[in-house]
Protein backbone atom coordinates (compact mmCIF):
# COMPACT_ATOMS: atom_id res chain seq x y z
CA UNK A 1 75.14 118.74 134.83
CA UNK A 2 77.38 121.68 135.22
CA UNK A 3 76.90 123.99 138.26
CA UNK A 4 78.32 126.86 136.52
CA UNK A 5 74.52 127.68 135.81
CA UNK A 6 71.71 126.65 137.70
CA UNK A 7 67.97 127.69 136.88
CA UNK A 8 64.75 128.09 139.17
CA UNK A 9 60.91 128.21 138.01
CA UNK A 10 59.18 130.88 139.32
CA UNK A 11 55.45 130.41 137.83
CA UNK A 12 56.01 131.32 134.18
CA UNK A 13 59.33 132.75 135.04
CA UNK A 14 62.69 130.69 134.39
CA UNK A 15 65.72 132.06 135.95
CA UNK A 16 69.20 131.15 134.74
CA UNK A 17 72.07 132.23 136.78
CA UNK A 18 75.75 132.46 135.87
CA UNK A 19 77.00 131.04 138.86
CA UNK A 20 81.38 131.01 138.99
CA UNK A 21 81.26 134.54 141.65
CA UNK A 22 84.48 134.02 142.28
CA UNK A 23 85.68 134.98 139.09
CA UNK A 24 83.17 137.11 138.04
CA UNK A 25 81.11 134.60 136.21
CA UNK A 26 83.24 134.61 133.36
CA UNK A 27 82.22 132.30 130.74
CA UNK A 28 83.26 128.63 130.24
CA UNK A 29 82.87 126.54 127.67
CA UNK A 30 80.79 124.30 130.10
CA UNK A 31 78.89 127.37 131.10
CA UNK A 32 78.30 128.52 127.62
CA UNK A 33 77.32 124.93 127.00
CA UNK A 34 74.72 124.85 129.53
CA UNK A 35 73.27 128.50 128.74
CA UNK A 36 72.56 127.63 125.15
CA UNK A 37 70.81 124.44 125.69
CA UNK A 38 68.64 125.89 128.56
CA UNK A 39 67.46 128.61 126.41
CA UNK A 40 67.07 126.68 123.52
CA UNK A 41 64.57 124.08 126.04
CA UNK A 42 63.07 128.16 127.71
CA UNK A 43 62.47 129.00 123.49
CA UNK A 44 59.56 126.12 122.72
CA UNK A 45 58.61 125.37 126.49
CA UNK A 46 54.72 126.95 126.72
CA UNK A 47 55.23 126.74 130.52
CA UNK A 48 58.33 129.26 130.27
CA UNK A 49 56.50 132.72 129.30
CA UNK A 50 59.61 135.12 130.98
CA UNK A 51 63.62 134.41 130.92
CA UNK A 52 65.54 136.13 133.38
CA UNK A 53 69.48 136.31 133.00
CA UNK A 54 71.43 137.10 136.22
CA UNK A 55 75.20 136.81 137.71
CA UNK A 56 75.77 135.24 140.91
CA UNK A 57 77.58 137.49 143.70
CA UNK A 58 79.24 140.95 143.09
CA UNK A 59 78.93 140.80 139.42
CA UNK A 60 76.72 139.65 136.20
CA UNK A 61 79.49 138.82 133.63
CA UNK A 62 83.25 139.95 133.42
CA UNK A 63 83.01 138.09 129.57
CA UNK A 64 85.48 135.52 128.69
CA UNK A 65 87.84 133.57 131.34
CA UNK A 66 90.98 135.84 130.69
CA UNK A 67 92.83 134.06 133.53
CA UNK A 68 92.54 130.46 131.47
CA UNK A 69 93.14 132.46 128.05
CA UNK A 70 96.42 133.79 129.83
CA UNK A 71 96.86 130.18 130.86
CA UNK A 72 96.17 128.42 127.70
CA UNK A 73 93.27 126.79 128.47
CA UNK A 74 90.78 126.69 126.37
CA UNK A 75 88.86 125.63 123.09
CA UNK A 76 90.22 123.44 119.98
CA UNK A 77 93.65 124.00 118.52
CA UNK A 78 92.73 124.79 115.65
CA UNK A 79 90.84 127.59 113.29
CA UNK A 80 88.20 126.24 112.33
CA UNK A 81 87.01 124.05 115.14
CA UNK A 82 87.52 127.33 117.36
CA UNK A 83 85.74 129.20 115.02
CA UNK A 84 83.04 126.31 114.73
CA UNK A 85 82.88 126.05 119.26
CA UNK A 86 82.43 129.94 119.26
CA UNK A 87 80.18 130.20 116.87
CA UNK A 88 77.46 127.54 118.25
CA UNK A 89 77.70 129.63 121.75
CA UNK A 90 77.06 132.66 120.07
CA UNK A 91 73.46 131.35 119.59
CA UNK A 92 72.71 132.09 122.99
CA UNK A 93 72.16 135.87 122.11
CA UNK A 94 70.40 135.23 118.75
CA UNK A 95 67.86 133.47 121.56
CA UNK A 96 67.63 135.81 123.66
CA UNK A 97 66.56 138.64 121.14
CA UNK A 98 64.96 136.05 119.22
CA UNK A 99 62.85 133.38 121.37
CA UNK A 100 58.95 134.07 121.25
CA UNK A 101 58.87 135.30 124.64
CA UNK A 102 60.73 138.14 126.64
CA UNK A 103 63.68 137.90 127.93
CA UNK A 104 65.37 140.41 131.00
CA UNK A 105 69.13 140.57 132.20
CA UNK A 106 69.20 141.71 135.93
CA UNK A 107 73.03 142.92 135.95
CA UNK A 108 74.69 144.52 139.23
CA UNK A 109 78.29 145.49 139.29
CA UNK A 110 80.68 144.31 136.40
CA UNK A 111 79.27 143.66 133.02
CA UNK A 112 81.85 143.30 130.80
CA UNK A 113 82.56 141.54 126.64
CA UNK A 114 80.46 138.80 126.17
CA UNK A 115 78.66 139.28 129.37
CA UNK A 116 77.90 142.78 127.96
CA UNK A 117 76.47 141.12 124.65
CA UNK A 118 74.58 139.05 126.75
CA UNK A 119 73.02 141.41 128.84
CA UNK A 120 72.33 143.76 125.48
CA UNK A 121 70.97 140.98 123.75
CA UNK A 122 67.61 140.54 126.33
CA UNK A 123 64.65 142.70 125.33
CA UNK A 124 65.31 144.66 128.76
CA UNK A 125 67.86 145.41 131.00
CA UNK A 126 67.57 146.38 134.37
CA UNK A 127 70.54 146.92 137.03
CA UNK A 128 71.16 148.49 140.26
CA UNK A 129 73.67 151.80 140.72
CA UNK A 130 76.63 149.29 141.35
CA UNK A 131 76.53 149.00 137.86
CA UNK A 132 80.13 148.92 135.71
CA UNK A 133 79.79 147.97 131.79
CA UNK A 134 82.07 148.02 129.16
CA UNK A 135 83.08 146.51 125.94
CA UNK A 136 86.65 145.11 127.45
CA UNK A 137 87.52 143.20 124.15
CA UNK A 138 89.99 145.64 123.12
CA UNK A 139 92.06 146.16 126.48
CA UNK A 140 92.24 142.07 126.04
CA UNK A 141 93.24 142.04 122.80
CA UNK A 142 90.16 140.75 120.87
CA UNK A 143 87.65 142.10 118.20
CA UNK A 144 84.10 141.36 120.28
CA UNK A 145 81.68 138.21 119.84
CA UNK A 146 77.99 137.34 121.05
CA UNK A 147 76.93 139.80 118.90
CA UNK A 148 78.51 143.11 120.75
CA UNK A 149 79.00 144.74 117.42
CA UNK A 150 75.66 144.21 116.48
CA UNK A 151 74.33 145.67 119.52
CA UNK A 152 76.14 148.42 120.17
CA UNK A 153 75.79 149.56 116.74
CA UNK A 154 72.14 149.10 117.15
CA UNK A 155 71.56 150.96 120.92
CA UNK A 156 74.21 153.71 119.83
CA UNK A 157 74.62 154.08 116.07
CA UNK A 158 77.77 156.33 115.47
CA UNK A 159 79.34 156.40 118.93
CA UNK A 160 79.68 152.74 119.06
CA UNK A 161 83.27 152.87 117.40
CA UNK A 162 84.38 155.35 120.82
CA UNK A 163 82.64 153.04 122.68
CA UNK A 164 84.01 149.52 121.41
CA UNK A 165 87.58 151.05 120.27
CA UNK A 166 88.58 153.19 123.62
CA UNK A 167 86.13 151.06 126.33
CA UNK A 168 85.38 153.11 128.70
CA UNK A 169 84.03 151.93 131.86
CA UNK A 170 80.30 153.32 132.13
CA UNK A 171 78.47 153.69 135.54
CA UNK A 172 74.65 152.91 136.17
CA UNK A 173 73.62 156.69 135.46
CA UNK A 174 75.80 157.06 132.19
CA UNK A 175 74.31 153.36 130.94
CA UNK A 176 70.74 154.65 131.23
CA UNK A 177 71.17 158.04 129.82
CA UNK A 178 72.68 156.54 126.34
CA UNK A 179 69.93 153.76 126.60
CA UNK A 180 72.32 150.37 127.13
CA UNK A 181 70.40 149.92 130.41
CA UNK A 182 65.97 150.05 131.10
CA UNK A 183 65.95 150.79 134.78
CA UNK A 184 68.44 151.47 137.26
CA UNK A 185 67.58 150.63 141.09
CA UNK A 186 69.41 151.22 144.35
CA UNK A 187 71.59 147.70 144.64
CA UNK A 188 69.41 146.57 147.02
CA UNK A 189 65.99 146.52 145.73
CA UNK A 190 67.48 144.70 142.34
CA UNK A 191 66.32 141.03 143.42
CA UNK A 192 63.43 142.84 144.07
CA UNK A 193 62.59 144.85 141.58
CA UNK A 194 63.84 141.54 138.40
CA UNK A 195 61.15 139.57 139.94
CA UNK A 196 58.66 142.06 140.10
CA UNK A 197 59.71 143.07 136.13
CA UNK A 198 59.76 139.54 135.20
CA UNK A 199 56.30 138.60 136.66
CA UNK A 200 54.95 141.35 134.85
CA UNK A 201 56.43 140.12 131.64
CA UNK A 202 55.43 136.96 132.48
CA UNK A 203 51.52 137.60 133.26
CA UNK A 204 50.91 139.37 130.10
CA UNK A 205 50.33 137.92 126.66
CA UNK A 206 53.19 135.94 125.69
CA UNK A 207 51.63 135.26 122.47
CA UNK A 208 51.17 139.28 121.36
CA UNK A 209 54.99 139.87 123.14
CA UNK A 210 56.77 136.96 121.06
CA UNK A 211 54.91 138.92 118.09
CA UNK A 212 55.77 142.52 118.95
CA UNK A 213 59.57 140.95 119.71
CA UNK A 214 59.13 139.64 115.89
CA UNK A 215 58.25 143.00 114.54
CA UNK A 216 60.88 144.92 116.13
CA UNK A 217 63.32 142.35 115.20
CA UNK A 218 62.64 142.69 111.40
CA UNK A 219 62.96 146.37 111.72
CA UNK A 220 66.43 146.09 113.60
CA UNK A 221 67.79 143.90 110.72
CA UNK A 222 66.66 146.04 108.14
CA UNK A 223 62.89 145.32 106.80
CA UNK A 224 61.56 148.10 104.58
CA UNK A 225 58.47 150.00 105.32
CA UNK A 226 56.62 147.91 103.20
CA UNK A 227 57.64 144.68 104.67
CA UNK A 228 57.29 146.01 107.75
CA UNK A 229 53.87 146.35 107.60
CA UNK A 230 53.35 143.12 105.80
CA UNK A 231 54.79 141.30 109.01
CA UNK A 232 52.41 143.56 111.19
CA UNK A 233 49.45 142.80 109.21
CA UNK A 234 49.64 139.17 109.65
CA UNK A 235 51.09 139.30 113.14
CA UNK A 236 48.61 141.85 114.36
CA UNK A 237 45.32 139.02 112.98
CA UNK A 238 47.10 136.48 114.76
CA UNK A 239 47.03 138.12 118.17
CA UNK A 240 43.43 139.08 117.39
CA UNK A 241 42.21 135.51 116.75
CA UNK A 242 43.57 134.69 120.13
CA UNK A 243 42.00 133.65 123.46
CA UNK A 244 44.23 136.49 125.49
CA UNK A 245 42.96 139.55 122.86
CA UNK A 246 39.14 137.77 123.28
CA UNK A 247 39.71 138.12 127.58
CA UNK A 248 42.00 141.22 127.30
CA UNK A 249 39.13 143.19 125.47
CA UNK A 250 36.94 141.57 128.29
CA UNK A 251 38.48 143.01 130.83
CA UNK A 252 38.81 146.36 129.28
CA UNK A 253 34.73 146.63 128.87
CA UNK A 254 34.38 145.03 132.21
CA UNK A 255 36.81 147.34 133.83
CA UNK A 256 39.30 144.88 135.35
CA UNK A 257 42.60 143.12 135.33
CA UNK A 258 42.96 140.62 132.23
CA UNK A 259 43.83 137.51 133.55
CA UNK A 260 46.28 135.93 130.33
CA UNK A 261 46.78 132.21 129.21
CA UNK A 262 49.16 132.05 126.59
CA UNK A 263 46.20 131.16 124.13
């Protein structure tokens, strides 16, 4: 089991850290390896009801290794088992917007190419004012993966193609105001303030979130009006016929704090 990412329980709150601070976190293959099987086991685990993505050290994610691409380290020889490799790591963002169950990136300092897809591909993002994020992929030569394009496009419509061609480097403030980042928080109330964030997310009714995370997602990838309230229709009965909607309108009459079991 790699060491490149550990992960810690917290309640209904996993916690999977990118853990190489000496470089930055930059991804592995082994680290990349262990990410996408621990959120595919976070996706269908009842027990897991909030993931949490964070960096180790410093930094969340400087992207790719470029010291081992420099060195030639790396992936399959050839095109199409590279492609193939890259391809099945990808997956880890299409879980992270995708799993039934929210997902937050807690990002201080450098956030950079795939760690930047990463971190845009969690339902929220919060990071302290040490923040630094940018595309990178062009400065090193490469087009973008985990879904950057896709994001960016999505969080920034038009002035993605400035943002992805030129990459600037974006502070905490700038982030915010344009909408990559949720919350920004003096550096050292970010521990802090993730678990806090993630408890919440956690405590409330993973069922009705996994369902509101489907709805938006249709809309993202394009669902008509029509469609879109077809998948809100049957979503929205679901939650109603639900032991959490039962206590949650409970509580409301009862005036006080509904007390959610992921039924």
């Amino acid at each position: 089991m790699t060491t490149e990412l550990t992960e810690a329980r917290d309640g209904g709150v996993l916690t999977l850290t990118l853990n190489r601070p000496e470089r930055l976190n930059a991804l592995t293959p082994g680290m990349t390896d262990a990410l996408l099987a621990a959120l595919r086991r976070a996706a269908i685990d009842p027990a897991v009801r909030a993931v949490v993505l964070t960096g180790a050290g410093r930094g969340f994610c400087a992207g790719g290794d470029v010291k081992a691409m420099a060195d030639g380290d790396g992936p399959p020889a050839t095109l199409e088992a590279r492609t193939h490799q890259l391809r099945e790591h990808m997956e880890c963002s299409r879980l992270l917007r995708e799993m039934p169950k929210p997902t937050l990136a807690v990002v201080r300092g450098a956030c950079a190419g795939a760690g930047l897809s990463l971190a845009l591909a969690c339902d929220l993002l919060i990071a302290s004012d040490t923040l630094k994020l940018t595309s990178a992929f062009a400065k090193v030569g490469l087009s973008g993966d985990f879904g950057s394009t896709w994001f960016l496009t999505q969080l920034l419509g038009p002035r993605a193609r400035a943002f992805a061609l030129l990459s600037p480097v974006l502070k905490a403030d700038e982030a915010l105001q344009l909408g990559l980042a949720t919350r920004i928080v003096p550096d050292a109330e970010l521990d802090d303030a993730g678990r806090q964030l993630a408890r919440e997310l956690a405590e409330g009714p993973t069922i009705t979130l996994g369902h509101i995370k489907s709805n938006l997602n249709a809309a993202e990838q394009g669902a008509t009006l029509s469609q879109a309230l077809d998948h809100e229709a049957i979503r929205h009965i679901r939650c109603a016929m639900t032991e959490d909607h039962v206590e949650a309108a409970r509580a409301f009459v009862e005036k006080r704090t509904p007390v959610f079991a992921n039924r």
